[in-house]
Each structure stands twice: as structure tokens, then as C-alpha cells.
N, C-alpha and C. Protein backbone atom coordinates (compact mmCIF):
# COMPACT_ATOMS: atom_id res chain seq x y z
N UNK A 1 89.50 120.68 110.11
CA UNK A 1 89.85 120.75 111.53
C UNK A 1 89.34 119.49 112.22
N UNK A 2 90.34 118.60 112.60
CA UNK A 2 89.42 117.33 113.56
C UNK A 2 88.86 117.59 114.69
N UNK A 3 88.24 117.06 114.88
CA UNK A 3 87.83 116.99 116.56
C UNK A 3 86.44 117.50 116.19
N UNK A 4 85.53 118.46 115.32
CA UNK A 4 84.36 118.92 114.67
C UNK A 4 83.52 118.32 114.49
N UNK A 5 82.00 118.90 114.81
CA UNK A 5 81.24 117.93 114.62
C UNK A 5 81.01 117.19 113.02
N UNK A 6 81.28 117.81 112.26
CA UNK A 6 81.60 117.20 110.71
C UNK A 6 82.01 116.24 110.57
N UNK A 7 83.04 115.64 111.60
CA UNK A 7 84.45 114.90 111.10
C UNK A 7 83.63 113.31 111.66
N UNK A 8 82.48 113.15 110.76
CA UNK A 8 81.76 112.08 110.65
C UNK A 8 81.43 111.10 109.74
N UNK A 9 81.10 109.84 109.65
CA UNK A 9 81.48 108.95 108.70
C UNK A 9 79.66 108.29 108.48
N UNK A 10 78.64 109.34 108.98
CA UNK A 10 77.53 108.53 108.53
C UNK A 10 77.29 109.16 106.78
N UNK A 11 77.50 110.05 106.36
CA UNK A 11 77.04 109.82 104.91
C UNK A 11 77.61 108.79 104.11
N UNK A 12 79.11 108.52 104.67
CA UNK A 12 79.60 107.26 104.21
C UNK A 12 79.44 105.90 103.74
N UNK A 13 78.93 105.74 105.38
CA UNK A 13 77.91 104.59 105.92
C UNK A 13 76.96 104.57 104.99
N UNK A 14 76.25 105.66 105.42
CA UNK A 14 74.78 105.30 104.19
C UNK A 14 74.74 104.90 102.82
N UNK A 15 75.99 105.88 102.10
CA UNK A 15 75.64 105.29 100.89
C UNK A 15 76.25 104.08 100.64
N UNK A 16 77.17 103.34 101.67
CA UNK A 16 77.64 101.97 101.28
C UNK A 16 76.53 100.74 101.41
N UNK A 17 75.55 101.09 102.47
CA UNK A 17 74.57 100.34 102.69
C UNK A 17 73.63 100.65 101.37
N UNK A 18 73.63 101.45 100.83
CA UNK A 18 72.59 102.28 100.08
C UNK A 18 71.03 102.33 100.41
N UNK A 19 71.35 103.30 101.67
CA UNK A 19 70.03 103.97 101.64
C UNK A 19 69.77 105.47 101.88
N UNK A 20 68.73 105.79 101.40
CA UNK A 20 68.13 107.28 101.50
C UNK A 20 68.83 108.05 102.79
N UNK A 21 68.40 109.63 102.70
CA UNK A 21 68.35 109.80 104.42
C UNK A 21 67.19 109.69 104.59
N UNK A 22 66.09 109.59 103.65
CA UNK A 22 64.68 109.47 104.59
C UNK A 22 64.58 108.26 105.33
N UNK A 23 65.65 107.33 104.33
CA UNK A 23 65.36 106.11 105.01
C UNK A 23 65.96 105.14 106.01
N UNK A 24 66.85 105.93 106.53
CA UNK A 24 68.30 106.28 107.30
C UNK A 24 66.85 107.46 108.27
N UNK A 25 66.26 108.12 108.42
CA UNK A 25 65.92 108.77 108.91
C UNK A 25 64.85 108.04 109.53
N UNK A 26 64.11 107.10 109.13
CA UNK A 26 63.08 106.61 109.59
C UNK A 26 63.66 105.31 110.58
N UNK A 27 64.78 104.45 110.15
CA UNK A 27 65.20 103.88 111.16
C UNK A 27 65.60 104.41 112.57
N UNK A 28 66.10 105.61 112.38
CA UNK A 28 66.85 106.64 113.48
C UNK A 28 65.77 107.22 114.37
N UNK A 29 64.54 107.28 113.61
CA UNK A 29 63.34 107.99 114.36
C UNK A 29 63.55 109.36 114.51
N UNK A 30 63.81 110.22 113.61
CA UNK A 30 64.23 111.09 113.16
C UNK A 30 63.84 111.66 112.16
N UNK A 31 63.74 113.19 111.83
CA UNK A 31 63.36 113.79 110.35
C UNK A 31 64.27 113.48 109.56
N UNK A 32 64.22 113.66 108.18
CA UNK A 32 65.45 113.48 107.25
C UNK A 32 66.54 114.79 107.30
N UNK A 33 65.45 115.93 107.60
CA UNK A 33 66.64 117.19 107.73
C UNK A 33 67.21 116.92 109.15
N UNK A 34 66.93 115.98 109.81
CA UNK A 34 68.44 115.69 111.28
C UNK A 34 69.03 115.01 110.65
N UNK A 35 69.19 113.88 109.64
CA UNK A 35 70.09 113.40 108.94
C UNK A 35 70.89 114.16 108.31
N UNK A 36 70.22 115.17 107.16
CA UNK A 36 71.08 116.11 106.19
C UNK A 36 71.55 116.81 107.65
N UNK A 37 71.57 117.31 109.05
CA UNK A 37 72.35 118.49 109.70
C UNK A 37 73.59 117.13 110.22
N UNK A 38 73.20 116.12 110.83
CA UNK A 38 74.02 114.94 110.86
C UNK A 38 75.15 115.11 110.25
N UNK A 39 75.07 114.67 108.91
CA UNK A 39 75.92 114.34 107.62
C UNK A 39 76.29 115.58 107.50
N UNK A 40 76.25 116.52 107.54
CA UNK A 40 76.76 118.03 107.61
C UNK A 40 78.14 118.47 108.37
N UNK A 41 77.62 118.23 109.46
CA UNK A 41 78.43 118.60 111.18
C UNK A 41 77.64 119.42 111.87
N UNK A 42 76.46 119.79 111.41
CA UNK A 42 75.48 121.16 111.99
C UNK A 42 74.99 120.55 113.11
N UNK A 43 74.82 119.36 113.47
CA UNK A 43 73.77 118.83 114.75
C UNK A 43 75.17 117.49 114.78
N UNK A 44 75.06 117.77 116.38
CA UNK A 44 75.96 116.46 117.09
C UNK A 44 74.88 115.57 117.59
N UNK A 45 74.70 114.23 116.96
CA UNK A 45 73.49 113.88 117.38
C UNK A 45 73.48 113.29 119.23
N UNK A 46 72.21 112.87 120.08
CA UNK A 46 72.39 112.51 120.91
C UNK A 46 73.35 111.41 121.17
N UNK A 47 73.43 110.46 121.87
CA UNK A 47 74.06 109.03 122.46
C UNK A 47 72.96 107.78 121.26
N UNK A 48 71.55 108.48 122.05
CA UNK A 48 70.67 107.59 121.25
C UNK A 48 69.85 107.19 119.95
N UNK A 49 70.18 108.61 119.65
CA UNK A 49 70.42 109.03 117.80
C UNK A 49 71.49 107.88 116.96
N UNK A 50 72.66 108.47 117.82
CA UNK A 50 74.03 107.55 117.20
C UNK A 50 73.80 106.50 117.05
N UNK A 51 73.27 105.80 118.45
CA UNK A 51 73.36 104.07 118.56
C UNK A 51 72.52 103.94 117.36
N UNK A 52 71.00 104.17 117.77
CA UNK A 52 70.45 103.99 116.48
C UNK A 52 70.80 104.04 114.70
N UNK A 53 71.67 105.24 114.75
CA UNK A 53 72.25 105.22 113.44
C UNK A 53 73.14 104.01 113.37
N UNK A 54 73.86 103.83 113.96
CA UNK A 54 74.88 102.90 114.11
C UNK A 54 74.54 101.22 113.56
N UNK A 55 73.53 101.23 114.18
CA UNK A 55 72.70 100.33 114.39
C UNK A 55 71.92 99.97 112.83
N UNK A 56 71.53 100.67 112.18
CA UNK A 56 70.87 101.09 110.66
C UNK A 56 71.94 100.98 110.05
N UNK A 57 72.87 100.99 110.35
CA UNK A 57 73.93 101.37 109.08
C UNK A 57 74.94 99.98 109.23
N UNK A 58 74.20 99.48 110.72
CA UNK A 58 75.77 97.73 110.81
C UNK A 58 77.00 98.09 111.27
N UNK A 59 77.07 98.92 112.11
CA UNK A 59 78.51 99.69 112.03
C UNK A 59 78.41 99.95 114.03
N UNK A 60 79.93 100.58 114.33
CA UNK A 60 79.91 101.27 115.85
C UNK A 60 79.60 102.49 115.40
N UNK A 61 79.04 103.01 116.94
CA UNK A 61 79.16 104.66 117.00
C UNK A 61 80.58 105.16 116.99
N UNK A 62 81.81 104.19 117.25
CA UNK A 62 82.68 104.76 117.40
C UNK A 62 83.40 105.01 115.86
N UNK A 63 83.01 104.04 114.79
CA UNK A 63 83.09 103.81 113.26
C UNK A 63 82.58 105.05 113.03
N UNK A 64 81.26 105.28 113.33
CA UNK A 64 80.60 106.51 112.63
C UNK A 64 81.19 107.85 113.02
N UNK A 65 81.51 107.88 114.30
CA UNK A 65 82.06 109.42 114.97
C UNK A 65 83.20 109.26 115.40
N UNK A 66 84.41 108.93 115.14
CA UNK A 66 85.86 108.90 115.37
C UNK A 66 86.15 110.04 116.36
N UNK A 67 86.99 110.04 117.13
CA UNK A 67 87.30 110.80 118.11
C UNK A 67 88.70 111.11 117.28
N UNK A 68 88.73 112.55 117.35
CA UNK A 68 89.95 113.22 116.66
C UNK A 68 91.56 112.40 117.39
N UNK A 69 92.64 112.37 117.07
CA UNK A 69 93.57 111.44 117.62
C UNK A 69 94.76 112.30 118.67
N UNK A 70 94.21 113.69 118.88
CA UNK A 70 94.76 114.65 120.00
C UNK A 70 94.31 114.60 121.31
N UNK A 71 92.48 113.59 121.48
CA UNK A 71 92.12 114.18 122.41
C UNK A 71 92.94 113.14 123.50
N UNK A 72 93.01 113.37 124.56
CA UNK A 72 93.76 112.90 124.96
C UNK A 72 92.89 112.16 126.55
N UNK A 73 93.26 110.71 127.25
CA UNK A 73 92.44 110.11 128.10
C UNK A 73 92.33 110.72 129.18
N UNK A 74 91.20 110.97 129.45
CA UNK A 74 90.96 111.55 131.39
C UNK A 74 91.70 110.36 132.37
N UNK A 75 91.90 110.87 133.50
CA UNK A 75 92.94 109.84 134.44
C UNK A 75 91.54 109.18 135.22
């Protein structure tokens, strides 16, 4: 189902960079189990979670969390 918090591209990310989630977790300032709920869809992370991930991984937040292609622009 798109649009879910699942429908995310950081486990991706990580293992192309190849790193841990602890270690993906420690850049993020974060436990490693908010990474594993992350990489899941169980936890939508904050704004400042993301950047940070984003940021660890070389990538956009918008790369990492794609916006499903239904939602449609506010006026």
C-alpha cells in the first residue's frame, strides 16, 4: 500500500553505504531499535531524525521517504 509509513528507502540507503543500524543509529542520535522500527514502517521518524538520517546516508529526505504519487498538492 503506498503512502505507509514502510514505503521507505533507509534500509536501502544503509546497506549501500554499508553501515550497521547501530551505526546508522549513532549518527542519527538515536537507539538502534528506532532504526530497526524506521526500516520497518513502525515509527515515522521526526523532520530531525530524517535530516539526520539523510544526512548519514548522503542522500535527501525526500530520496529516503518518497511521497506516494496520489497525494496530491495543497493550493
Amino acid at each position: 500500500m503506498p503512502g505507509k509509513a514502510g514505503d521507505n528507502r533507509v534500509r536501502e540507503h544503509r546497506r549501500l553505504v554499508g553501515l550497521t543500524q547501530a551505526q546508522l543509529a549513532t549518527a542519527g542520535q538515536v537507539s538502534r531499535q528506532s532504526i530497526v522500527s524506521v526500516e520497518r514502517g513502525d515509527y515515522a521518524p521526526s523532520v530531525y531524525l530524517a535530516l539526520r538520517l539523510a544526512a548519514a546516508l548522503g542522500t535527501t529526505v525526500e530520496t529516503l521517504f518518497p511521497l506516494p504519487e496520489h497525494v496530491e498538492e495543497s493550493a
